[in-house]
N, C-alpha and C. Protein backbone atom coordinates (compact mmCIF):
# COMPACT_ATOMS: atom_id res chain seq x y z
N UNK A 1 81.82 103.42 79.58
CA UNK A 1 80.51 103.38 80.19
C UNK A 1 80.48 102.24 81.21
N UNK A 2 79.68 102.37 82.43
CA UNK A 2 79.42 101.42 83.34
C UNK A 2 78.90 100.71 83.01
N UNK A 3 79.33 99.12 83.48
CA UNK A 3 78.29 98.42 83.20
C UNK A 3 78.21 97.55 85.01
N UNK A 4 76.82 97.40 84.78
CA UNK A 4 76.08 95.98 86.15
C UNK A 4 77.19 95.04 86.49
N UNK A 5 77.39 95.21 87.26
CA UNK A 5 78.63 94.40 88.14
C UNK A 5 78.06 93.65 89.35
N UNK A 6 77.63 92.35 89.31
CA UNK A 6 77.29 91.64 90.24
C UNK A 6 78.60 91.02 91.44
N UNK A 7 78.45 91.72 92.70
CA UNK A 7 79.36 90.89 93.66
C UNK A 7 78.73 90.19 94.68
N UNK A 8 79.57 89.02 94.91
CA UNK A 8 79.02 88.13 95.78
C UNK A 8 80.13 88.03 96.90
N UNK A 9 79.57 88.28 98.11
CA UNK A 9 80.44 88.65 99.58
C UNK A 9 80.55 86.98 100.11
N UNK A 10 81.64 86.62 100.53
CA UNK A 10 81.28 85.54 101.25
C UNK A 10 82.21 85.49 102.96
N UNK A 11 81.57 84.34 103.84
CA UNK A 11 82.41 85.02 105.34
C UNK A 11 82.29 86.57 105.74
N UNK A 12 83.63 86.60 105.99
CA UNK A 12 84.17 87.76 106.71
C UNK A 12 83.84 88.92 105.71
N UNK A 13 83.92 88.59 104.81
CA UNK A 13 83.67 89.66 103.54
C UNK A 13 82.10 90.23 103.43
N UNK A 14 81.25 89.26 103.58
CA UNK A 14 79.65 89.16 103.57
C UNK A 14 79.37 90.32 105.00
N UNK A 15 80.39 89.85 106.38
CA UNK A 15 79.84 90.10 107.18
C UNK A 15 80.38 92.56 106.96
N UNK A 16 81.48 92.11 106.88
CA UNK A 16 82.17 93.99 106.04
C UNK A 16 80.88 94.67 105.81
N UNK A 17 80.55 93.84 104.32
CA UNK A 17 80.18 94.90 103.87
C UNK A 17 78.45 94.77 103.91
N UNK A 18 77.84 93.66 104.77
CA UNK A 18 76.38 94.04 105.30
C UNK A 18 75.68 93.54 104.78
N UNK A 19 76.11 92.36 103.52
CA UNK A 19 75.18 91.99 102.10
C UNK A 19 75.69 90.65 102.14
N UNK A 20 75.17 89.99 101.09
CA UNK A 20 75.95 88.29 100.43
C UNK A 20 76.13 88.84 99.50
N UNK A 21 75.40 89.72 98.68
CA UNK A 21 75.44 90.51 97.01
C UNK A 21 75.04 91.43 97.27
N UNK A 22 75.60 92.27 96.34
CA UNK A 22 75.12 93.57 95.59
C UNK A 22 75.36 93.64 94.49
N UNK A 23 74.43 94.46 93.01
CA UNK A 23 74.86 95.10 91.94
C UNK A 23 74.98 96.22 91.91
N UNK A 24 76.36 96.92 91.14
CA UNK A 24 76.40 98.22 91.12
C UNK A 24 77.28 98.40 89.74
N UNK A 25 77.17 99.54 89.36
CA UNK A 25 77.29 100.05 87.84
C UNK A 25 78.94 100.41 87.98
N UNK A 26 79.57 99.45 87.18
CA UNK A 26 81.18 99.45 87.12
C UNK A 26 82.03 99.12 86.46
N UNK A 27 83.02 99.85 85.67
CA UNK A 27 83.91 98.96 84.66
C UNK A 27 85.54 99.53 85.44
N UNK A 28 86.56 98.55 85.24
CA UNK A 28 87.53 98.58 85.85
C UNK A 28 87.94 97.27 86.26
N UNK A 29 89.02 97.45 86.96
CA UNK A 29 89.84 96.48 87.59
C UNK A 29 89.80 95.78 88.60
N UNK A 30 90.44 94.98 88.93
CA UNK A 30 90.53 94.64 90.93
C UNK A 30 91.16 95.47 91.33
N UNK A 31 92.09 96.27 91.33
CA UNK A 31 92.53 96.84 91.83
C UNK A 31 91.46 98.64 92.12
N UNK A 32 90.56 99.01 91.28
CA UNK A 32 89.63 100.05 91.43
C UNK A 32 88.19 99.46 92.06
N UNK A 33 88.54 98.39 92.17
CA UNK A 33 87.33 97.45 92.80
C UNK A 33 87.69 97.31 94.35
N UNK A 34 88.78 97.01 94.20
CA UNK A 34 89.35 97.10 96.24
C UNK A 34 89.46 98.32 96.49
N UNK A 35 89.84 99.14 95.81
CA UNK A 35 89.68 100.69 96.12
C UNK A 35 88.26 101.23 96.83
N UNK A 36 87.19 100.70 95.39
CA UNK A 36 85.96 101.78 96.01
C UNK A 36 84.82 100.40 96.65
N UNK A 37 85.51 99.09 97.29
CA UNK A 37 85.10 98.57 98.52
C UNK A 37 85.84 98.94 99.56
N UNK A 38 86.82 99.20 99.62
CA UNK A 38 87.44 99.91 100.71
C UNK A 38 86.88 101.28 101.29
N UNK A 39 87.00 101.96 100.18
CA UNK A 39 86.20 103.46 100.90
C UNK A 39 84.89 103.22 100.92
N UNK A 40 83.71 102.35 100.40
CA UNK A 40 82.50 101.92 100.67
C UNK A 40 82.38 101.53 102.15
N UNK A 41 83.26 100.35 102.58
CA UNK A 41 82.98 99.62 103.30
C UNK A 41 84.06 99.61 104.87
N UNK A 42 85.00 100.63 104.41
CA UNK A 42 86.03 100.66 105.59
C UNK A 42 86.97 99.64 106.07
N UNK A 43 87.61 100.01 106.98
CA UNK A 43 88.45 99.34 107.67
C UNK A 43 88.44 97.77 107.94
N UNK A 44 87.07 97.33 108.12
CA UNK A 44 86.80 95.71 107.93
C UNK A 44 86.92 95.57 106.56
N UNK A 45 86.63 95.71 105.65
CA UNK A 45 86.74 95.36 104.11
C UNK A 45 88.35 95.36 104.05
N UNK A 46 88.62 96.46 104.09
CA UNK A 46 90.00 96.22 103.97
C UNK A 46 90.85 95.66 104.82
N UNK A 47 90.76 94.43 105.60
CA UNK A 47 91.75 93.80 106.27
C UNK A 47 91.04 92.50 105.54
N UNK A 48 89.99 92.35 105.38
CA UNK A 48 89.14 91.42 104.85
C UNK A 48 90.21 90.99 102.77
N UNK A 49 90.43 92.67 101.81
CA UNK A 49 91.05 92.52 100.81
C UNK A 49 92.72 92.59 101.33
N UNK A 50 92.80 92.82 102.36
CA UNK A 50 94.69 92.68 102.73
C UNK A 50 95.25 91.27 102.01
N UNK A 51 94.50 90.39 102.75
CA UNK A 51 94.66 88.70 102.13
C UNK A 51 94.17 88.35 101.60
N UNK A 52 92.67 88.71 101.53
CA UNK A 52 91.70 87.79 100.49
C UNK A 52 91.88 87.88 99.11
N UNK A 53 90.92 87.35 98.30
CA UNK A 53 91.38 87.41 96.73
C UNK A 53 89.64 87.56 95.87
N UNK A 54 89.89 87.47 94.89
CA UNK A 54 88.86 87.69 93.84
C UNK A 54 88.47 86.76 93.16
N UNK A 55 87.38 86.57 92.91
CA UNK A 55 86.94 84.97 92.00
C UNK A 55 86.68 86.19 90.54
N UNK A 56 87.12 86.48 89.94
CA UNK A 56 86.88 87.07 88.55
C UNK A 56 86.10 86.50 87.40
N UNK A 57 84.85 86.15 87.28
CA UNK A 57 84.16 85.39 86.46
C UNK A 57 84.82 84.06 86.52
N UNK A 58 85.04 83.27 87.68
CA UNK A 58 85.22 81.91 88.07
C UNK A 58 86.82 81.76 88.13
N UNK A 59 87.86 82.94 88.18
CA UNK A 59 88.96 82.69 87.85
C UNK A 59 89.83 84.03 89.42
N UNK A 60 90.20 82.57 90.04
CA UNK A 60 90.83 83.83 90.89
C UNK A 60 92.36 84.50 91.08
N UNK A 61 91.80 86.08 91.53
CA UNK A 61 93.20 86.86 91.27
C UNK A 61 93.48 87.59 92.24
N UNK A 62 94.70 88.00 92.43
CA UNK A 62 95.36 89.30 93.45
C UNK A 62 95.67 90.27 93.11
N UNK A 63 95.62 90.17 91.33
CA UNK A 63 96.22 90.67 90.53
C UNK A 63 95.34 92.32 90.09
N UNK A 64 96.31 93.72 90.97
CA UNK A 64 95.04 94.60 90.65
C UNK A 64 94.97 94.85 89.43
N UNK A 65 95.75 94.45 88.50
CA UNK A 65 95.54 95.18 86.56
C UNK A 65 94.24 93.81 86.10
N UNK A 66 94.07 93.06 86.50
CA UNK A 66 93.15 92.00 86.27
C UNK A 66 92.00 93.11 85.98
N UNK A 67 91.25 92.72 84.25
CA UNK A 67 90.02 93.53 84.32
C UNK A 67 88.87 93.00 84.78
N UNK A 68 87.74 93.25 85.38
CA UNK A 68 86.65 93.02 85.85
C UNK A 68 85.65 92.65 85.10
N UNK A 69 84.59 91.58 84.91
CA UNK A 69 84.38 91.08 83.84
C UNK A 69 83.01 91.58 84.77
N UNK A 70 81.75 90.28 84.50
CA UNK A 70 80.14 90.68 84.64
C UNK A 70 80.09 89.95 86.46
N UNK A 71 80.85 89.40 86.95
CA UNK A 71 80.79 88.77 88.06
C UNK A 71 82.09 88.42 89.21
N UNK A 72 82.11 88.89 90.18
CA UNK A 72 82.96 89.21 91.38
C UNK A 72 82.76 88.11 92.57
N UNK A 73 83.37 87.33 92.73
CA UNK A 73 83.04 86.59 94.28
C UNK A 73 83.91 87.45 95.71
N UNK A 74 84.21 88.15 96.19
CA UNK A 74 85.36 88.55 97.02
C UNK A 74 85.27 87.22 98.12
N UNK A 75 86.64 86.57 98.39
CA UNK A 75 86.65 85.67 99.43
C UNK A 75 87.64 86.08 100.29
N UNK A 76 87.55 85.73 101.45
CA UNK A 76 87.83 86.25 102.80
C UNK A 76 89.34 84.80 102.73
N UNK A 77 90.55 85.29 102.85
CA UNK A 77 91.60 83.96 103.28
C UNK A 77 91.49 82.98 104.07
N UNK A 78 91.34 82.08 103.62
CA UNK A 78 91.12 80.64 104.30
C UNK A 78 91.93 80.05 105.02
N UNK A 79 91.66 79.00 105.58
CA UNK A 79 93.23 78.48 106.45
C UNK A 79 92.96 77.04 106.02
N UNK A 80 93.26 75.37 106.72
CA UNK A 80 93.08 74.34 106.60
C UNK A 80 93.87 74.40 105.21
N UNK A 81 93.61 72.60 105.17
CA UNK A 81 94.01 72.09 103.99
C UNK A 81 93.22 71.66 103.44
């Protein structure tokens, strides 16, 4: 069963997909999570998840078998030190 999946867009990611947040009804992975932001959000999202990574309930991953917990940050790749 789905459950409320809070994501929080930030940068380049915010600007993709049109929001800072959204909730939407979801259980799964990062890897089914870059999937259906990708076909949500297109071609900017996905150059946006090419490099970027996942804050997974405060813990970040690249990792698509990583399961998806109650909270998502997507961050856009950074540069500097």
């Amino acid at each position: 069963m789905a459950e409320a999946l809070t994501i929080r867009y930030f940068a380049a990611a915010a600007e993709a997909a049109g929001a800072l947040e959204e909730t939407i009804d979801f259980t799964g992975t990062v890897g089914t999570l870059r999937a259906l932001l990708t076909a949500r959000y297109g071609d900017a999202m996905a150059k946006v998840l090419a490099s970027g990574s996942f804050l997974v309930d405060g813990v970040v991953s690249r990792d698509d078998s990583r399961a998806i917990g109650a909270r998502v940050d997507v961050l856009p790749p950074f540069a500097g030190g």
